[in-house]
Protein backbone atom coordinates (compact mmCIF):
# COMPACT_ATOMS: atom_id res chain seq x y z
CA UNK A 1 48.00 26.88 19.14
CA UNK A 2 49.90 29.64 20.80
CA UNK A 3 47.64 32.30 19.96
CA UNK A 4 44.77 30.49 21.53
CA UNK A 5 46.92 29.93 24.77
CA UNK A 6 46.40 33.87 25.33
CA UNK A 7 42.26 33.52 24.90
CA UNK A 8 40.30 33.93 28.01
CA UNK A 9 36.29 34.28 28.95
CA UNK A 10 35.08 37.63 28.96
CA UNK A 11 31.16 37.75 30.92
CA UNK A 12 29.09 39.94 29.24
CA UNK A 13 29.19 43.96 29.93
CA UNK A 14 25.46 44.48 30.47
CA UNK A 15 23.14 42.07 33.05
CA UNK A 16 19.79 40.63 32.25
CA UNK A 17 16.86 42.00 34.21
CA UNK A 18 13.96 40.58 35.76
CA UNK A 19 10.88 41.45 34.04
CA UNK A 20 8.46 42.79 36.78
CA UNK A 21 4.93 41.55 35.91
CA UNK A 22 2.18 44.26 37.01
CA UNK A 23 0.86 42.50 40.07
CA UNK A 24 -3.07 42.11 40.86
CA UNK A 25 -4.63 44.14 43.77
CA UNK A 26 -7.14 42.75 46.10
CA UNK A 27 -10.42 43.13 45.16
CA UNK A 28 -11.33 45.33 47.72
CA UNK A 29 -8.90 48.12 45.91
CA UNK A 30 -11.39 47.93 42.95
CA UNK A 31 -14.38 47.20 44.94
CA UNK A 32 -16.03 49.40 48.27
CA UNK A 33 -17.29 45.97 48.63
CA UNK A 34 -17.93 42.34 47.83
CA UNK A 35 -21.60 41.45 48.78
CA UNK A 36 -24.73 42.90 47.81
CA UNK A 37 -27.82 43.12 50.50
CA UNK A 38 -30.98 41.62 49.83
CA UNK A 39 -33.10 44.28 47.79
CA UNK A 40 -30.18 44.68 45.74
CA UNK A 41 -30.08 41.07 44.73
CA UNK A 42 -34.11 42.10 44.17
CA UNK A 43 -32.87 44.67 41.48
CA UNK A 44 -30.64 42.34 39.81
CA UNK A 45 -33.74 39.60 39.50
CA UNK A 46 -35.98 42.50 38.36
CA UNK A 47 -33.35 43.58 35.99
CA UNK A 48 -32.68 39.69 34.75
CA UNK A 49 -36.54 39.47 34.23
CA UNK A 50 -36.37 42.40 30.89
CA UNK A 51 -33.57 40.00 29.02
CA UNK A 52 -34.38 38.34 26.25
CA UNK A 53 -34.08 35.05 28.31
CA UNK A 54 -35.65 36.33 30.92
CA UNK A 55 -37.05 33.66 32.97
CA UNK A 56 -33.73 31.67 32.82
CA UNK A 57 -31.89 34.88 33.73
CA UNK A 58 -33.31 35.75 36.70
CA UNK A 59 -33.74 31.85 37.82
CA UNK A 60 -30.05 32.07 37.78
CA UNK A 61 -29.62 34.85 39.80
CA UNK A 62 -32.15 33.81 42.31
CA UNK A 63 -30.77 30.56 42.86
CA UNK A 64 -27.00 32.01 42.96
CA UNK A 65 -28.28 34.09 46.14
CA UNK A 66 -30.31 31.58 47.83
CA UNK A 67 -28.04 28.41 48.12
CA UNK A 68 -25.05 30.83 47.77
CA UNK A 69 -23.62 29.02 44.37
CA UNK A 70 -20.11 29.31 42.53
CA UNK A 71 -21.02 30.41 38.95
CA UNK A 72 -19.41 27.09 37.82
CA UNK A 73 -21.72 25.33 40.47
CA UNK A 74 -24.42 26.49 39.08
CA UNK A 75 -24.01 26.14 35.18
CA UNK A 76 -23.28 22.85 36.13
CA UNK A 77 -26.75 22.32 37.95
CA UNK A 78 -28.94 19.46 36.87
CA UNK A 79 -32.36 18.39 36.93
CA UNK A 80 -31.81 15.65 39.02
CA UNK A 81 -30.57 17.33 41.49
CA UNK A 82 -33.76 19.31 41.98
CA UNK A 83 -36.50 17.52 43.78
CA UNK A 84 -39.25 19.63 42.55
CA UNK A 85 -42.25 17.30 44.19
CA UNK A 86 -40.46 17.87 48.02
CA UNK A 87 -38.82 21.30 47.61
CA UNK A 88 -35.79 20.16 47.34
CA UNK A 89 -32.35 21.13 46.24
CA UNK A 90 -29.11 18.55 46.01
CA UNK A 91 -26.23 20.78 45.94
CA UNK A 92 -23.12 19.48 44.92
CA UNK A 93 -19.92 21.81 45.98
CA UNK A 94 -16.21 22.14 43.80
CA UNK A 95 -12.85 22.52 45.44
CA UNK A 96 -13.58 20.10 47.41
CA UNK A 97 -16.40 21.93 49.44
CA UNK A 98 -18.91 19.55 51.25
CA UNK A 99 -22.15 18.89 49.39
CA UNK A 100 -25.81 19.75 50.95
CA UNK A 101 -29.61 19.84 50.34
CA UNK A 102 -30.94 22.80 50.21
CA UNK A 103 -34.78 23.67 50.67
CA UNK A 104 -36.35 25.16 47.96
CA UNK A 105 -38.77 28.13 48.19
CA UNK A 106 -42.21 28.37 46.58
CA UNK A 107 -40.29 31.28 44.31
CA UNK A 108 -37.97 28.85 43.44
CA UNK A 109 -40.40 26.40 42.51
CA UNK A 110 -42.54 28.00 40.10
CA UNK A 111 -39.47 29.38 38.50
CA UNK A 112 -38.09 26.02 37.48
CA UNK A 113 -41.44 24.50 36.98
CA UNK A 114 -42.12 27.04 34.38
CA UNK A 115 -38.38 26.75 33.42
CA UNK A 116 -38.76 22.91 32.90
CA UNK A 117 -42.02 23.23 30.88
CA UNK A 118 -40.64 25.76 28.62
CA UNK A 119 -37.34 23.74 27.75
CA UNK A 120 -37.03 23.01 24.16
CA UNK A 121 -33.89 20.95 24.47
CA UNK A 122 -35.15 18.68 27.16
CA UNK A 123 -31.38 18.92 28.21
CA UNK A 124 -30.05 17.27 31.46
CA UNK A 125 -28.77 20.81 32.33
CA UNK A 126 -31.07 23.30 34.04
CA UNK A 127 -29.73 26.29 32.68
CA UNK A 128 -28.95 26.12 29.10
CA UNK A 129 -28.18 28.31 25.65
CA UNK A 130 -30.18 29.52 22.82
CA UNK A 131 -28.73 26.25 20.69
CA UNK A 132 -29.37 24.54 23.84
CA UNK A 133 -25.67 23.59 24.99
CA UNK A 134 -24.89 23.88 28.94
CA UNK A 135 -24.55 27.57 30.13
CA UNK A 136 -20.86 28.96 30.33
CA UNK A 137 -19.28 30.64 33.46
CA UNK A 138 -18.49 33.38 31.07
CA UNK A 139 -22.13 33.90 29.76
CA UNK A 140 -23.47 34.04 33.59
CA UNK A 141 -20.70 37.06 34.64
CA UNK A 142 -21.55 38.72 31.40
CA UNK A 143 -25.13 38.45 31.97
CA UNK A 144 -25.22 39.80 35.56
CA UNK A 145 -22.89 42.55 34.28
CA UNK A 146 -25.29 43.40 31.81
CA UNK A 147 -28.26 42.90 34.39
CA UNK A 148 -26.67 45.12 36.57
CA UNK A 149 -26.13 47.85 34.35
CA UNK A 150 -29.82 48.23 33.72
CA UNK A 151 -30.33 48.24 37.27
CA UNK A 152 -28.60 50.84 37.54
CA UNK A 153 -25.58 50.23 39.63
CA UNK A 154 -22.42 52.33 40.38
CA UNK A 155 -20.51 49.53 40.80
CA UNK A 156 -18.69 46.60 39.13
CA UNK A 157 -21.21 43.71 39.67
CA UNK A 158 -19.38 39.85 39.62
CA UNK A 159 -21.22 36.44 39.86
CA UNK A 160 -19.33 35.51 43.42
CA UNK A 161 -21.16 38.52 45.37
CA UNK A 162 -24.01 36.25 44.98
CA UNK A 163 -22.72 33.79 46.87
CA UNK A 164 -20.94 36.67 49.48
CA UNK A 165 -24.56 37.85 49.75
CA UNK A 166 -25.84 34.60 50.75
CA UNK A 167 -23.39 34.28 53.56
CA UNK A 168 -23.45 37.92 54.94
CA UNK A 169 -28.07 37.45 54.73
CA UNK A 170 -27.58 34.14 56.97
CA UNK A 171 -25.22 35.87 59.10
CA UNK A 172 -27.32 39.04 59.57
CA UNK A 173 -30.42 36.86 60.35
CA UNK A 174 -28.79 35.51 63.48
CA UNK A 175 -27.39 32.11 61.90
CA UNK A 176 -24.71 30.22 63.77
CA UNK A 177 -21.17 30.27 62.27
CA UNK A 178 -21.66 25.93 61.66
CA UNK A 179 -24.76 26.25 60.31
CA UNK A 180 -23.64 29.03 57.41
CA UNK A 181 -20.31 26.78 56.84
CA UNK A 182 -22.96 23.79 56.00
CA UNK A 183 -25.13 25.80 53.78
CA UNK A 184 -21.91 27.03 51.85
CA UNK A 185 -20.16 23.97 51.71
CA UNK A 186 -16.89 25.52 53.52
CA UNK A 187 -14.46 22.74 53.89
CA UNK A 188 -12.74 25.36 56.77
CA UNK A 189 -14.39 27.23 58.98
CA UNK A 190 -11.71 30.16 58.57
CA UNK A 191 -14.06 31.20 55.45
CA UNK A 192 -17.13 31.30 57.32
CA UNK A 193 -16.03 33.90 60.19
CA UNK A 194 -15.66 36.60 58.07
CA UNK A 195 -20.01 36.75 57.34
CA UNK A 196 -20.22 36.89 61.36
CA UNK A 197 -17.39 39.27 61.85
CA UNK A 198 -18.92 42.01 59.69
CA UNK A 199 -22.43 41.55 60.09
CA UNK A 200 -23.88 44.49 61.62
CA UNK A 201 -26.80 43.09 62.75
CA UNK A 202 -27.72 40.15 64.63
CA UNK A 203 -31.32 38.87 64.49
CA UNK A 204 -32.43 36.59 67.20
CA UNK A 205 -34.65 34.62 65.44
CA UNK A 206 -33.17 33.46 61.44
CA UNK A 207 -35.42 34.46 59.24
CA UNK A 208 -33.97 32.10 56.01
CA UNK A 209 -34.92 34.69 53.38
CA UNK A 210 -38.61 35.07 53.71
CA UNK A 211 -38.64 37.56 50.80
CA UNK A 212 -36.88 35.50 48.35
């Protein structure tokens, strides 16, 4: 017992570190920028239109630009949300964005008309696989990866420039700042701004993509 009198707690010689984890950089520090203008959405649809699945492809990226969808927005799109006998699209919005209905184009139309008829699966799902499961988030960003390449971009192309393009087209036709916040489903305005702040031009009259 004496000899243990005479023990004491030594703290160990060396400290533990913090690990430092490699921290992400904005996109814009991989990216010139994060929207694409409207013929350049036109070479991604042309470029869609060559895969094997072409018509779905390119439906996909041509409804991603025009109601300015989240890729998990729109692999989640149903049937029954598109009114095909009024032109009409029911969008429904995720974190906790406000849903809308859209109109649809005559493009769009004959797109999922064709689309429809062609379905094998009869799914509830709009856009679906070969084996005819629901599309995947990951499938759509690979695909417009791929489309992009064959279009011949410099650039690293994601699924959410679609939806940047929509904004920054309403913006540059002359929309009001509300009216773009709708269409998007913005719960805050505070994400809206930034399509009128950097347009850099203002049309008088919107022209709600004629061309597409």
């Amino acid at each position: 017992m004496t000899a243990i009198r005479h023990l004491k707690v030594v703290g160990p010689a060396s400290k533990k570190r913090t690990v430092a984890l490699p921290v992400r950089k904005p996109n814009a520090a991989y990216r010139s920028r994060e929207h694409l203008i409207e013929r350049e959405v036109e070479r991604l649809v042309e470029a869609a239109k060559d895969n094997r699945w072409g018509l779905r492809d390119a439906t996909m990226v041509l409804l991603a630009f025009r109601h300015g969808l989240r890729a998990s927005e729109l692999v989640d799109l149903r049937w029954e949300q598109a009114d095909l006998e009024n032109a009409i699209l029911h969008v429904r919005r995720v974190k906790q964005g406000t849903p809308a209905t859209h109109p649809l184009t005559g493009r769009e139309l004959r797109a999922l008309r064709r689309l429809q008829r062609e379905q094998e699966s009869k799914s509830p799902f709009v856009f679906v696989s070969e084996r005819g499961t629901p599309f995947s988030t990951r499938g759509f960003q690979a695909m417009v990866e791929r489309a992009a390449r064959a279009a011949g971009f410099d650039m690293k192309i994601h699924p959410h420039m679609l939806r940047h393009s929509c904004g920054y087209k309403l913006a540059n036709d002359g929309v009001d700042t509300r009216t773009i916040q709708s269409y998007l489903g913005h719960k805050s305005i505070q994400h809206t701004v930034r399509y009128t702040e950097l347009a850099p031009t203002r049309a008088l009259v919107s022209t709600w993509f004629p061309a597409l």
